[in-house]
Protein backbone atom coordinates (compact mmCIF):
# COMPACT_ATOMS: atom_id res chain seq x y z
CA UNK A 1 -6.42 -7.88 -15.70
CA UNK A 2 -5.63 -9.05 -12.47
CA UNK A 3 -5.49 -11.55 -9.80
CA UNK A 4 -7.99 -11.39 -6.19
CA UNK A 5 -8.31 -13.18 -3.63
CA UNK A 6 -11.50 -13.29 -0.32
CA UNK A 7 -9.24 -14.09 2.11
CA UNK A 8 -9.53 -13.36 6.51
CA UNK A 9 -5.72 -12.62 6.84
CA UNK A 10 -4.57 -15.75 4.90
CA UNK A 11 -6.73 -18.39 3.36
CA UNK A 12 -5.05 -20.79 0.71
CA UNK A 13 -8.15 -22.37 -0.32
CA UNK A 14 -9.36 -19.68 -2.43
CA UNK A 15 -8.06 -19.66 -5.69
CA UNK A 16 -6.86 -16.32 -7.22
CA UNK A 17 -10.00 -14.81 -9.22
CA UNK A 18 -11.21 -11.32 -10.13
CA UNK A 19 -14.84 -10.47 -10.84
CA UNK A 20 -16.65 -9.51 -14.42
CA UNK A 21 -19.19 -7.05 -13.69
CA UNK A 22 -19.83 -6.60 -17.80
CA UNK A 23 -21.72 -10.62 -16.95
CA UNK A 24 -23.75 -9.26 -14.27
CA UNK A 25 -26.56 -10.07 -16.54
CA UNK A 26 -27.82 -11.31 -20.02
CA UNK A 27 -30.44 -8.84 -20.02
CA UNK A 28 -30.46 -5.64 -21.99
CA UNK A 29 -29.03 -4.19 -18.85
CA UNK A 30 -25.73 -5.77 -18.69
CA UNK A 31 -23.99 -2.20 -17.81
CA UNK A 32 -25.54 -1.47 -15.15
CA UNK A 33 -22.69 -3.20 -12.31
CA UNK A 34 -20.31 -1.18 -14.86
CA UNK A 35 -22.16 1.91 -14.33
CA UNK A 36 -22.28 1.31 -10.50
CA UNK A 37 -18.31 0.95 -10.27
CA UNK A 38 -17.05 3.23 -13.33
CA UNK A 39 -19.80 5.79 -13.69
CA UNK A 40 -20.85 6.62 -9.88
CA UNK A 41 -24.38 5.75 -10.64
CA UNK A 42 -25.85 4.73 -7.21
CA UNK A 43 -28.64 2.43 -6.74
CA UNK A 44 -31.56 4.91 -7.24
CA UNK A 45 -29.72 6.50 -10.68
CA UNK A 46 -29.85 2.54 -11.91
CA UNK A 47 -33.69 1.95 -10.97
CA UNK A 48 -34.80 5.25 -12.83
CA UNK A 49 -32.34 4.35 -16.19
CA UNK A 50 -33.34 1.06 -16.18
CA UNK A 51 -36.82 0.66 -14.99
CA UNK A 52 -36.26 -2.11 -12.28
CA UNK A 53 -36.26 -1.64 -8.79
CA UNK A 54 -32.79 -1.25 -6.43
CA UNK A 55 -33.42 -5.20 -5.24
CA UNK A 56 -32.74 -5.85 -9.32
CA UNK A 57 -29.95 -4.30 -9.32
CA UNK A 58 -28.73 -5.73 -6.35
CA UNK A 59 -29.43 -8.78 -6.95
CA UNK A 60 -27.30 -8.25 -10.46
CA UNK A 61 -23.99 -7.42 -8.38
CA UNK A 62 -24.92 -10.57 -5.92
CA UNK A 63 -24.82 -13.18 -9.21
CA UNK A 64 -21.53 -11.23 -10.22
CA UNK A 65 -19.65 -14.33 -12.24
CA UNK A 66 -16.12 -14.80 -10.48
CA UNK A 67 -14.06 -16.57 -13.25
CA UNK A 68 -10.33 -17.05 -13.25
CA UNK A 69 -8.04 -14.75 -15.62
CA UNK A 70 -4.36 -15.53 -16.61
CA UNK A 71 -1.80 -12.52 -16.73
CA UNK A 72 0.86 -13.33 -18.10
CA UNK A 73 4.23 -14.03 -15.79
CA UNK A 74 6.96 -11.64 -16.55
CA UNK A 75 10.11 -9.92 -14.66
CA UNK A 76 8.77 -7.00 -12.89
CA UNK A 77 9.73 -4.30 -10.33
CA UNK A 78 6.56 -5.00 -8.09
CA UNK A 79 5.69 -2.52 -5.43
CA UNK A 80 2.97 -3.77 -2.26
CA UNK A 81 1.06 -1.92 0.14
CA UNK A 82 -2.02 -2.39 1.92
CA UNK A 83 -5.06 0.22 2.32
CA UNK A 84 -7.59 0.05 5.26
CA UNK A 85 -11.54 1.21 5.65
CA UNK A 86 -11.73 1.76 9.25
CA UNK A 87 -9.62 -0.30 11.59
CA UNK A 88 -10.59 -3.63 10.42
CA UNK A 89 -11.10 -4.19 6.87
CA UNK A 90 -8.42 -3.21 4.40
CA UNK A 91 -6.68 -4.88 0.83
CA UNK A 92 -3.14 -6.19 0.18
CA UNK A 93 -2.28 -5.46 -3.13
CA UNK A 94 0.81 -5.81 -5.40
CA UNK A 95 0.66 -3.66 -8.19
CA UNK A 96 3.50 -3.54 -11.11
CA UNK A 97 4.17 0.50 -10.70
CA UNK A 98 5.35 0.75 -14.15
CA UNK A 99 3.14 -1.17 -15.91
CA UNK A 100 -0.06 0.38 -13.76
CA UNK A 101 -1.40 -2.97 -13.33
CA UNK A 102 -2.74 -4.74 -10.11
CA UNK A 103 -1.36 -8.52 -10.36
CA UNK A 104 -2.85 -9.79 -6.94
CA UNK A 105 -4.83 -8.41 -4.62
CA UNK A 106 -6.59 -10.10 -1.29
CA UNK A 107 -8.72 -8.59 2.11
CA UNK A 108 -7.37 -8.91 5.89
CA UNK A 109 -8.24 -7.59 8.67
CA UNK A 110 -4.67 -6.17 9.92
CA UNK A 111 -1.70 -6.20 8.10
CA UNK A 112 0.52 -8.82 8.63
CA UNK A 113 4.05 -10.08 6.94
CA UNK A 114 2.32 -13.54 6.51
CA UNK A 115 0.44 -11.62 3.70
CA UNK A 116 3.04 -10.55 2.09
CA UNK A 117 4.82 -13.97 1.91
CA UNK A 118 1.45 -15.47 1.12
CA UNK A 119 1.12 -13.13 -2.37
CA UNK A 120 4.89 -13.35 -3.25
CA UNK A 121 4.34 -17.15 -3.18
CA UNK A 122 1.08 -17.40 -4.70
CA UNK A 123 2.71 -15.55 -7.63
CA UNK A 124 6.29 -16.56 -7.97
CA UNK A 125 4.34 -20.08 -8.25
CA UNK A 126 2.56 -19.05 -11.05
CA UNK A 127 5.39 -17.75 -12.81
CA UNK A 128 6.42 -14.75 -11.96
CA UNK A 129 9.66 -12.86 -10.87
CA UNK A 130 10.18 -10.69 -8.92
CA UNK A 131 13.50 -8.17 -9.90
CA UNK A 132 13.11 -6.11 -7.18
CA UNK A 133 10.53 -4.53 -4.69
CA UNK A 134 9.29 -1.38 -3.42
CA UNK A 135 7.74 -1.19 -0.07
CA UNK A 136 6.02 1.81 2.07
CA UNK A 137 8.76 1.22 5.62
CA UNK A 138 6.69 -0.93 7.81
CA UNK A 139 8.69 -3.02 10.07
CA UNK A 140 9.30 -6.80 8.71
CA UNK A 141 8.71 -5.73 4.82
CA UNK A 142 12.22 -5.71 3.92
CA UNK A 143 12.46 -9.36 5.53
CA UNK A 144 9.52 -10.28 2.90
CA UNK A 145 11.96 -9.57 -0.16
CA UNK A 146 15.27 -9.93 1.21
CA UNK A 147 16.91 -11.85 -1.41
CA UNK A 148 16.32 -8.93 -3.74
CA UNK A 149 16.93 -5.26 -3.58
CA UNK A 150 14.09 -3.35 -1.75
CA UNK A 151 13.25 0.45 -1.49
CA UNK A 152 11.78 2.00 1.23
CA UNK A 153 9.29 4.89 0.00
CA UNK A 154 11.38 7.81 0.46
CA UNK A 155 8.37 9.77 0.90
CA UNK A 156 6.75 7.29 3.79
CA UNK A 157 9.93 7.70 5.21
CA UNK A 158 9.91 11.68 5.58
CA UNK A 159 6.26 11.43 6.62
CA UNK A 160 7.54 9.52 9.40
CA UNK A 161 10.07 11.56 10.44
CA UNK A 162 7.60 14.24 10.34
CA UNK A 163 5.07 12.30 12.37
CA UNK A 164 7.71 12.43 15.09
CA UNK A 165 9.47 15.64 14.71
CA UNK A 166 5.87 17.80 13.14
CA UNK A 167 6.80 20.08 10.64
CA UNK A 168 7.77 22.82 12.93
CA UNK A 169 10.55 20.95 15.63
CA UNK A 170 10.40 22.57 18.82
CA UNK A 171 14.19 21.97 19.77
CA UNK A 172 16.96 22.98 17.79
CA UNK A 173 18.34 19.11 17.41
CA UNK A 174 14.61 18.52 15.87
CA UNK A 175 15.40 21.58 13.54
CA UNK A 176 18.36 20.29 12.24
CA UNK A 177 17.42 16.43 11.94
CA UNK A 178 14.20 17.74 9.71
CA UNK A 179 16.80 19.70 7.40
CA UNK A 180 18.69 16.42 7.20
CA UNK A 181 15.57 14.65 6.17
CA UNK A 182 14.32 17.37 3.56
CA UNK A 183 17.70 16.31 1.31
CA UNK A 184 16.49 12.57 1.38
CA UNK A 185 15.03 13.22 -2.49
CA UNK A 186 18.26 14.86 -3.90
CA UNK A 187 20.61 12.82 -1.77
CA UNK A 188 23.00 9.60 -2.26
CA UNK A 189 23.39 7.05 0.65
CA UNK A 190 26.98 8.52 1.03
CA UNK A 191 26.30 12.18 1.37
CA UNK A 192 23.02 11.08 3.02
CA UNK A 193 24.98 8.79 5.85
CA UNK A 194 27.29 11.83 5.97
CA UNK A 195 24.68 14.43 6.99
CA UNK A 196 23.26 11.64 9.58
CA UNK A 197 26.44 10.82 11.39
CA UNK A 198 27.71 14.55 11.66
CA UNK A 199 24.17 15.11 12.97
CA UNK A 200 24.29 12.36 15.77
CA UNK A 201 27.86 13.85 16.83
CA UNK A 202 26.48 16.93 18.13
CA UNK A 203 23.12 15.70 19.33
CA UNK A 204 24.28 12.11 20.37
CA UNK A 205 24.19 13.28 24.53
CA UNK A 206 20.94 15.20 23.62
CA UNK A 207 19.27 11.83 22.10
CA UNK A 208 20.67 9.49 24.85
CA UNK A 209 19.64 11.68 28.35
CA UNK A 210 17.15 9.80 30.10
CA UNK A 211 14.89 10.74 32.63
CA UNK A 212 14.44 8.62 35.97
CA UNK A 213 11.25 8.38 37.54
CA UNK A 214 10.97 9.76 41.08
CA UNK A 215 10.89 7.05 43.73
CA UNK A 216 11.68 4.06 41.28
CA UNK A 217 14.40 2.67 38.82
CA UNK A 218 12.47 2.88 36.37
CA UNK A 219 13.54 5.86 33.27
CA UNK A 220 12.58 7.08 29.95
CA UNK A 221 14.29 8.65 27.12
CA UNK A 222 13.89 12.61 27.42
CA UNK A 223 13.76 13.23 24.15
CA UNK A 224 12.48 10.15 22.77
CA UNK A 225 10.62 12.09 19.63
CA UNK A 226 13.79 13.19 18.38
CA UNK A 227 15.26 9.74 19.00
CA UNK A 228 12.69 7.98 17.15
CA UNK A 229 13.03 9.83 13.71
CA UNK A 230 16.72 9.51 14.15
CA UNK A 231 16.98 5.69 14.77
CA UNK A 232 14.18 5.48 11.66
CA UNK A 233 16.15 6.82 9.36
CA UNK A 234 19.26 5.21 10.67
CA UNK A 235 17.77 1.90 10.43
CA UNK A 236 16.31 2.28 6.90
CA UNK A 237 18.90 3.58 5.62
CA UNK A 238 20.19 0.38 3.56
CA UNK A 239 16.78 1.06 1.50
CA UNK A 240 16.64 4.28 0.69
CA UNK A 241 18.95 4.74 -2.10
CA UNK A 242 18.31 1.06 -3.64
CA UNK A 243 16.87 2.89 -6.76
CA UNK A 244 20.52 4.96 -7.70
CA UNK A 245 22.44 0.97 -6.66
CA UNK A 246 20.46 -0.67 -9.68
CA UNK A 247 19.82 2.27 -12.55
CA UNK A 248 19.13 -0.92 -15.16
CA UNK A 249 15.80 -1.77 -13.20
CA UNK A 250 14.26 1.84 -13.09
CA UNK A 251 13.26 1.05 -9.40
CA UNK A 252 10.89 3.91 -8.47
CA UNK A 253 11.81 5.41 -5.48
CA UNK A 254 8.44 5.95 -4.11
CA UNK A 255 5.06 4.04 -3.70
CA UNK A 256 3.61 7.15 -5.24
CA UNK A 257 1.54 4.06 -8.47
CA UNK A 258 -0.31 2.41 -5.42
CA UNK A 259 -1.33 5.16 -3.19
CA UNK A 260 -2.33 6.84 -6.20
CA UNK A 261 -4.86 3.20 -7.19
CA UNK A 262 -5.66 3.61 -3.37
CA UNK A 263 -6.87 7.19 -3.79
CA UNK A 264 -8.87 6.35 -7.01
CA UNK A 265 -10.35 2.86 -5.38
CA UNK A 266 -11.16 4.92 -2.59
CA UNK A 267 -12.96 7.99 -3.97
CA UNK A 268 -14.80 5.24 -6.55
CA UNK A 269 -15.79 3.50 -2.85
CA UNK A 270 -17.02 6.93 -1.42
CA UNK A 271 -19.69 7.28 -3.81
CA UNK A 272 -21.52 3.54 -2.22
CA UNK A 273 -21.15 4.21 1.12
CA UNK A 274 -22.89 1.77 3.43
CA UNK A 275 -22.29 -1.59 1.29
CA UNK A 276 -22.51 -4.64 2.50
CA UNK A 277 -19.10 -6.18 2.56
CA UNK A 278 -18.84 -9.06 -0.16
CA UNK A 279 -20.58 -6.57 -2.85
CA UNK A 280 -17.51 -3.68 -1.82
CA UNK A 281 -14.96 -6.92 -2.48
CA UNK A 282 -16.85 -7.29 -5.98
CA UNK A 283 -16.57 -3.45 -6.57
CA UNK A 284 -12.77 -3.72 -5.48
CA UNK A 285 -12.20 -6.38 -7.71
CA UNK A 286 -13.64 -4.23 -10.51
CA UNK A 287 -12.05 -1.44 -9.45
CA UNK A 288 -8.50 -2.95 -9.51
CA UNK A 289 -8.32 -5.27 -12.65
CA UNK A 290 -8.73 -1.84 -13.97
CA UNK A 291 -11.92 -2.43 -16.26
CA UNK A 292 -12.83 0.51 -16.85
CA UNK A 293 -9.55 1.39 -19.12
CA UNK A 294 -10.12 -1.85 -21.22
């Protein structure tokens, strides 16, 4: 069960639905939208196990019946993300990590913190509460939830430091800052904060030398790779222990639940390459009320 929403970025007059591919039709062929999402039939396995043509079973997912479904409200640990196709279509979703459910889900076009407030108020009005929140590291996120305790992915966050550093550091301060990040997952915010600060004593000159541009007063920081993983773990730092602050709530200290639905919605997706975009949105919807378990 779930929650979905058609939405360009934000659009509060659609009211949170999710779609019921099992009414796709009356006829004796009322699996076939469940075969399209669940099994990985395509269009042409359809027409030859049901005798009609690919415009039937079009047609089928086009008359899909959108009706509203109530979850229950509850106290959960929710964790959000969103997952892109390309550079301009993607899906915000909030998914309870313990519970493997997906409570709310909507499309945008870029991801925004507007978003993110829009869901948490669409369903904190509904009933639900919200004990804590997990949350990949993208600037603002923290800002979304900040009046409970929020954890940064711990593994987003060493994928960013490796984005900046690679996995193989050219200088020696890179070296070292990786082998401070590879204890993140068997660290505490003390010994963590420990390793950072003796770390930024003896590369603190390295990370601050700037470079001046010939001719002009304009300047750069030399090593501004290095700099950059530094000042992101320095700066997320606050979230990446929230998990060992609050045992009782069992906070998971990774997003690991949704990119895991984002991997399975994706390779399900992979399979009906080429669809147009408000029968994907029907397939998504299918795909992350989770229908195919129930």
């Amino acid at each position: 069960m779930g929650y979905g929403e058609v939405c360009n970025d934000i659009d509060a007059s659609h009211a949170q639905h999710y779609f019921n591919l099992e009414d796709v039709t009356k006829r004796n062929k009322k699996n076939s939208g469940k075969k399209y999402v669940w099994g990985k039939q395509s269009l042409t396995d359809l027409k030859e196990q049901t005798g009609y043509s690919h415009v039937w079973v079009r047609k089928q997912l086009d008359t899909v019946t959108v009706i509203t479904q109530d979850v229950p409200p509850h106290p959960v640990v929710i964790g959000v993300d969103t997952t892109f196709w390309g550079r301009s279509y993607g899906v915000c979703i909030f998914r309870i990590p313990h519970e493997q459910e997906n409570i709310w889900w909507t499309e945008v076009e870029k991801e925004i913190m507007a978003t993110y407030y829009y869901g948490r108020k669409i369903l904190e009005d509904i009933g639900w509460t919200f004990m804590a929140a997990v949350v990949d590291g993208r600037r603002g996120l923290t800002t979304v939830f900040k009046d409970i305790p929020v954890q940064i992915c711990q593994f987003h966050q060493m994928k960013q430091v490796t984005k900046y550093l690679t996995r193989r550091p050219e200088t020696l301060a890179g070296q070292e800052l990786r082998g401070v990040m590879l204890q993140l997952p068997r660290s505490n915010e003390k010994e963590f904060a420990r390793l950072l600060s003796d770390w930024k004593k003896e590369w603190n000159d390295f990370i601050t030398d700037k470079t001046y541009v010939t001719g002009t007063k304009y300047w750069y920081y030399t090593h501004k790779k290095v700099r950059g993983a530094y000042r992101s773990l320095e700066r997320n730092l606050p979230y990446l222990f929230t998990y060992l602050k609050y045992p009782e709530l069992n906070i998971p200290n990774t997003t690991n639940s949704l990119d895991g639905s984002f991997s399975h919605l994706k390779s399900k997706l992979s399979v009906h390459r080429g669809m147009r975009k408000d029968r994907r949105y029907k397939m998504i919807s299918e795909i992350l009320k989770g229908k195919e378990k129930r």
